[in-house]
C-alpha atoms as a PDB file:
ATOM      1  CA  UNK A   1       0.957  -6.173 -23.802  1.00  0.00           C
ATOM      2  CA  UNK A   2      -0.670  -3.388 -21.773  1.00  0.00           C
ATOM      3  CA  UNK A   3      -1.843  -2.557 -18.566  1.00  0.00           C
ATOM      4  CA  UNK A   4      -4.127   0.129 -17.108  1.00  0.00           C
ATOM      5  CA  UNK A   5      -3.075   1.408 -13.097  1.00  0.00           C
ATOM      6  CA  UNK A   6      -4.882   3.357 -10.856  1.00  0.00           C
ATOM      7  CA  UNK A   7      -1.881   5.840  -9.538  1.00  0.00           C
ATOM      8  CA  UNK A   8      -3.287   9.240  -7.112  1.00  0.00           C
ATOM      9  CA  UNK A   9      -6.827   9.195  -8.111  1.00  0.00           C
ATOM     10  CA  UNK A  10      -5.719   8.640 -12.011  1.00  0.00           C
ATOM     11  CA  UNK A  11      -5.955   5.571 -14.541  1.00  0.00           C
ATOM     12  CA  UNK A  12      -2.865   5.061 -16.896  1.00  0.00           C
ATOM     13  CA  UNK A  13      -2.435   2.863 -20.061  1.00  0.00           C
ATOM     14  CA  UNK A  14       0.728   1.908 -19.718  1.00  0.00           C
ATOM     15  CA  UNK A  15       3.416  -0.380 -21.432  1.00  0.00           C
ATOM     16  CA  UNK A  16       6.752  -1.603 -20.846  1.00  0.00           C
ATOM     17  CA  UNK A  17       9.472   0.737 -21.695  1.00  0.00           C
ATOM     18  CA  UNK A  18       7.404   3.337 -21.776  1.00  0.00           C
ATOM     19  CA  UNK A  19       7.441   6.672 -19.293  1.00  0.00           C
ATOM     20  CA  UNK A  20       4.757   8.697 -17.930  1.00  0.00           C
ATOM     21  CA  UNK A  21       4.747  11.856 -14.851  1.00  0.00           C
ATOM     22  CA  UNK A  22       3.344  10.903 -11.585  1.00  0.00           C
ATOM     23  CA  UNK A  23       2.384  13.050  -9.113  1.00  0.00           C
ATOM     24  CA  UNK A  24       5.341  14.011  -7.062  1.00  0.00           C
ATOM     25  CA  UNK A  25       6.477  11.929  -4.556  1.00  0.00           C
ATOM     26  CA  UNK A  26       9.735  11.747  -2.010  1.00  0.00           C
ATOM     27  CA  UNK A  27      11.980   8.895  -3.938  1.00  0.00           C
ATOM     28  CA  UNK A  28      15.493   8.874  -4.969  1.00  0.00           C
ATOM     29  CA  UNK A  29      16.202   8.197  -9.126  1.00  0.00           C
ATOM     30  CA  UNK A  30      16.782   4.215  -9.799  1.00  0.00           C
ATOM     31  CA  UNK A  31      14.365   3.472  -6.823  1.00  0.00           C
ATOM     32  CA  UNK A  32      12.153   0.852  -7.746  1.00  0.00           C
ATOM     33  CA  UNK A  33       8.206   1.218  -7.766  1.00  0.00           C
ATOM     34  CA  UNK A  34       5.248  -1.535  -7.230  1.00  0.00           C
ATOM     35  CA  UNK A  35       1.450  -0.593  -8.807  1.00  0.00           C
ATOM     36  CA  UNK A  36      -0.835  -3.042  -7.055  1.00  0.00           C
ATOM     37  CA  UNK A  37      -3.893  -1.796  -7.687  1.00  0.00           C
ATOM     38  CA  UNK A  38      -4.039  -2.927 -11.539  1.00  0.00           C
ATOM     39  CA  UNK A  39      -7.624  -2.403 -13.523  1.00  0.00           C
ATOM     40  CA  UNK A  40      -6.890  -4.654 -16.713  1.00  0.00           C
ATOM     41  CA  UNK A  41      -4.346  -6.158 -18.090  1.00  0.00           C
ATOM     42  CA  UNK A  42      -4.205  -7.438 -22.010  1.00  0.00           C
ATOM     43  CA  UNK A  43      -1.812  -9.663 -23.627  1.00  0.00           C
ATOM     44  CA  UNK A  44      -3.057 -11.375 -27.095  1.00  0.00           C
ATOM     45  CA  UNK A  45      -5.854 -12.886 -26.487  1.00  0.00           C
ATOM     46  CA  UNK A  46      -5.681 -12.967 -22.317  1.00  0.00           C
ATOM     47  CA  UNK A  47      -7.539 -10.013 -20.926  1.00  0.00           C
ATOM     48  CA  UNK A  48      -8.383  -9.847 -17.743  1.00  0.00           C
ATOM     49  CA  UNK A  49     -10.546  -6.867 -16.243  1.00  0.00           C
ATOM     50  CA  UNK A  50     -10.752  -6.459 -12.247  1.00  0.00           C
ATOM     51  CA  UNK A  51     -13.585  -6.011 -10.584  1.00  0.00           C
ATOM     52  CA  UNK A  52     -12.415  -3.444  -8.993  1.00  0.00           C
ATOM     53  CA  UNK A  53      -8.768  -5.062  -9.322  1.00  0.00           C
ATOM     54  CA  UNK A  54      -7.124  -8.048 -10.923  1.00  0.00           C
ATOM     55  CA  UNK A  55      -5.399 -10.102  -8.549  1.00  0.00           C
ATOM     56  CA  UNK A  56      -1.481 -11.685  -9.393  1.00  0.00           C
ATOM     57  CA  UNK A  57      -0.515  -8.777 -11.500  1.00  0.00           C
ATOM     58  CA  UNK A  58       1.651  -6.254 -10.984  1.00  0.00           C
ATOM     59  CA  UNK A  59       3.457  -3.325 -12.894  1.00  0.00           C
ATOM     60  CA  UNK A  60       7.220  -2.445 -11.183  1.00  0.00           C
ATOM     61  CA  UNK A  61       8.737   0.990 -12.863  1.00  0.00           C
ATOM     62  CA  UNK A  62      12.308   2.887 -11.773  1.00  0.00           C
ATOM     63  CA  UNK A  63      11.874   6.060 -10.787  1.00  0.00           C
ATOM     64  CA  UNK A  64      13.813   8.295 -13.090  1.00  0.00           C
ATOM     65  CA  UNK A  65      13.688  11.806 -11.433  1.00  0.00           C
ATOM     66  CA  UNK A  66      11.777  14.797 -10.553  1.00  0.00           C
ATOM     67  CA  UNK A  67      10.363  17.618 -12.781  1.00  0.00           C
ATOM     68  CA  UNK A  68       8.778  20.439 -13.100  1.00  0.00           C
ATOM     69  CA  UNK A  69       5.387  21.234 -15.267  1.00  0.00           C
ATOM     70  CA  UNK A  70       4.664  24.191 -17.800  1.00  0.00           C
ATOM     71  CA  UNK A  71       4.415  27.173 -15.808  1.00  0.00           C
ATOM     72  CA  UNK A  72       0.708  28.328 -14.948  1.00  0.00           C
ATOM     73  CA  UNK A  73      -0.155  32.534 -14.666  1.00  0.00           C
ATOM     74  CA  UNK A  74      -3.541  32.489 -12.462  1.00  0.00           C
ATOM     75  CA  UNK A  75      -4.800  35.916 -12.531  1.00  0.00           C
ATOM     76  CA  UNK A  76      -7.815  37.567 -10.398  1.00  0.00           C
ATOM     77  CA  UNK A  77      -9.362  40.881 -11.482  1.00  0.00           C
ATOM     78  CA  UNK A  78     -12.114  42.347  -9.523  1.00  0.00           C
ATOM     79  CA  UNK A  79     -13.429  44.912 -11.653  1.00  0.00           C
ATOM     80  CA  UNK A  80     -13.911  48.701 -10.112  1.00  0.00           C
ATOM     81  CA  UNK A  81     -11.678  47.342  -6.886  1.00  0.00           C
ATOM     82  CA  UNK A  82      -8.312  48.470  -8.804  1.00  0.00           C
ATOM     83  CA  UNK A  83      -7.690  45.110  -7.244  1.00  0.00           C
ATOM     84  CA  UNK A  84      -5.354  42.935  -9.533  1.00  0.00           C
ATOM     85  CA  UNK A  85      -2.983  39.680  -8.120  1.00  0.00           C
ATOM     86  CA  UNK A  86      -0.745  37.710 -10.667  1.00  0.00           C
ATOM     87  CA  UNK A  87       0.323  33.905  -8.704  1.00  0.00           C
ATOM     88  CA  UNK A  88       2.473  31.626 -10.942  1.00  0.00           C
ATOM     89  CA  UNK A  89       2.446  27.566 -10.272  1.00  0.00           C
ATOM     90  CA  UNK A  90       4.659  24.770 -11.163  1.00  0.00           C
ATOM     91  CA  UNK A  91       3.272  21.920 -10.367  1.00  0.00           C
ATOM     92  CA  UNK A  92       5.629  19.400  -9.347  1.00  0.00           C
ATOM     93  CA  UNK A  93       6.168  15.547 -10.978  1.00  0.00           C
ATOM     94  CA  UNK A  94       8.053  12.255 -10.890  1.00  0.00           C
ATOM     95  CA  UNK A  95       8.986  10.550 -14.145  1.00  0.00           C
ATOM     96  CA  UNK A  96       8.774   6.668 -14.059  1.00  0.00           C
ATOM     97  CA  UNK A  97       9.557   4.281 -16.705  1.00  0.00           C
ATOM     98  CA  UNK A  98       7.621   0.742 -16.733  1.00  0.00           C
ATOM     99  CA  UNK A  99      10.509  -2.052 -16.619  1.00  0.00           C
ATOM    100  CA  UNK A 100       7.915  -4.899 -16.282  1.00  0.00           C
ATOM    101  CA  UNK A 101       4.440  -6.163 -16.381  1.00  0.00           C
ATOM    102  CA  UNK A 102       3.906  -9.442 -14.259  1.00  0.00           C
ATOM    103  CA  UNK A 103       0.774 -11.571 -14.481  1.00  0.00           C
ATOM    104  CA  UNK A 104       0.455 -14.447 -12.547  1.00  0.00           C
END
């Protein structure tokens, strides 16, 4: 059984038990976390595809904590300037883990 959210602007396959990085957000570890906005859902022979969503199911995860992505060097050079910056970037993420996939 899997199901495919829509999460910040990005689509996830996911299945139960399994964990995936979110874009940050403001929650405390062992919150809990609804996805409404499911685009297909397959189990055996029952798939459903939304149109744009399918209604009555619904994927709940636990918010397991913040992290931290590889670390990004951005460089800019402007040639004959003796101009030169160096900028690191983080960029910040929430790990969830899917506990359950309800259909209706």
């Amino acid at each position: 059984m899997y199901a495919i959210i829509k999460d910040g602007g990005k689509q996830y396959k996911v299945t139960e038990g399994e964990s995936l990085l979110l874009d940050a957000r403001d929650m405390e570890p062992g919150a809990t976390l609804e996805f409404d906005s499911v685009l297909m859902y397959a189990k055996d022979d029952d798939i459903r595809i939304g149109t744009p969503t399918v209604d009555g199911v619904t994927v709940s995860g636990q918010v397991e904590g913040a992290e931290k992505g590889e670390k990004l060097t951005v460089m800019k050079f402007r040639r004959r300037k003796a101009s030169r910056t160096k900028q690191g970037h983080r960029q910040k993420y929430t790990r969830v883990t899917i506990q359950k996939i309800t259909a209706g």
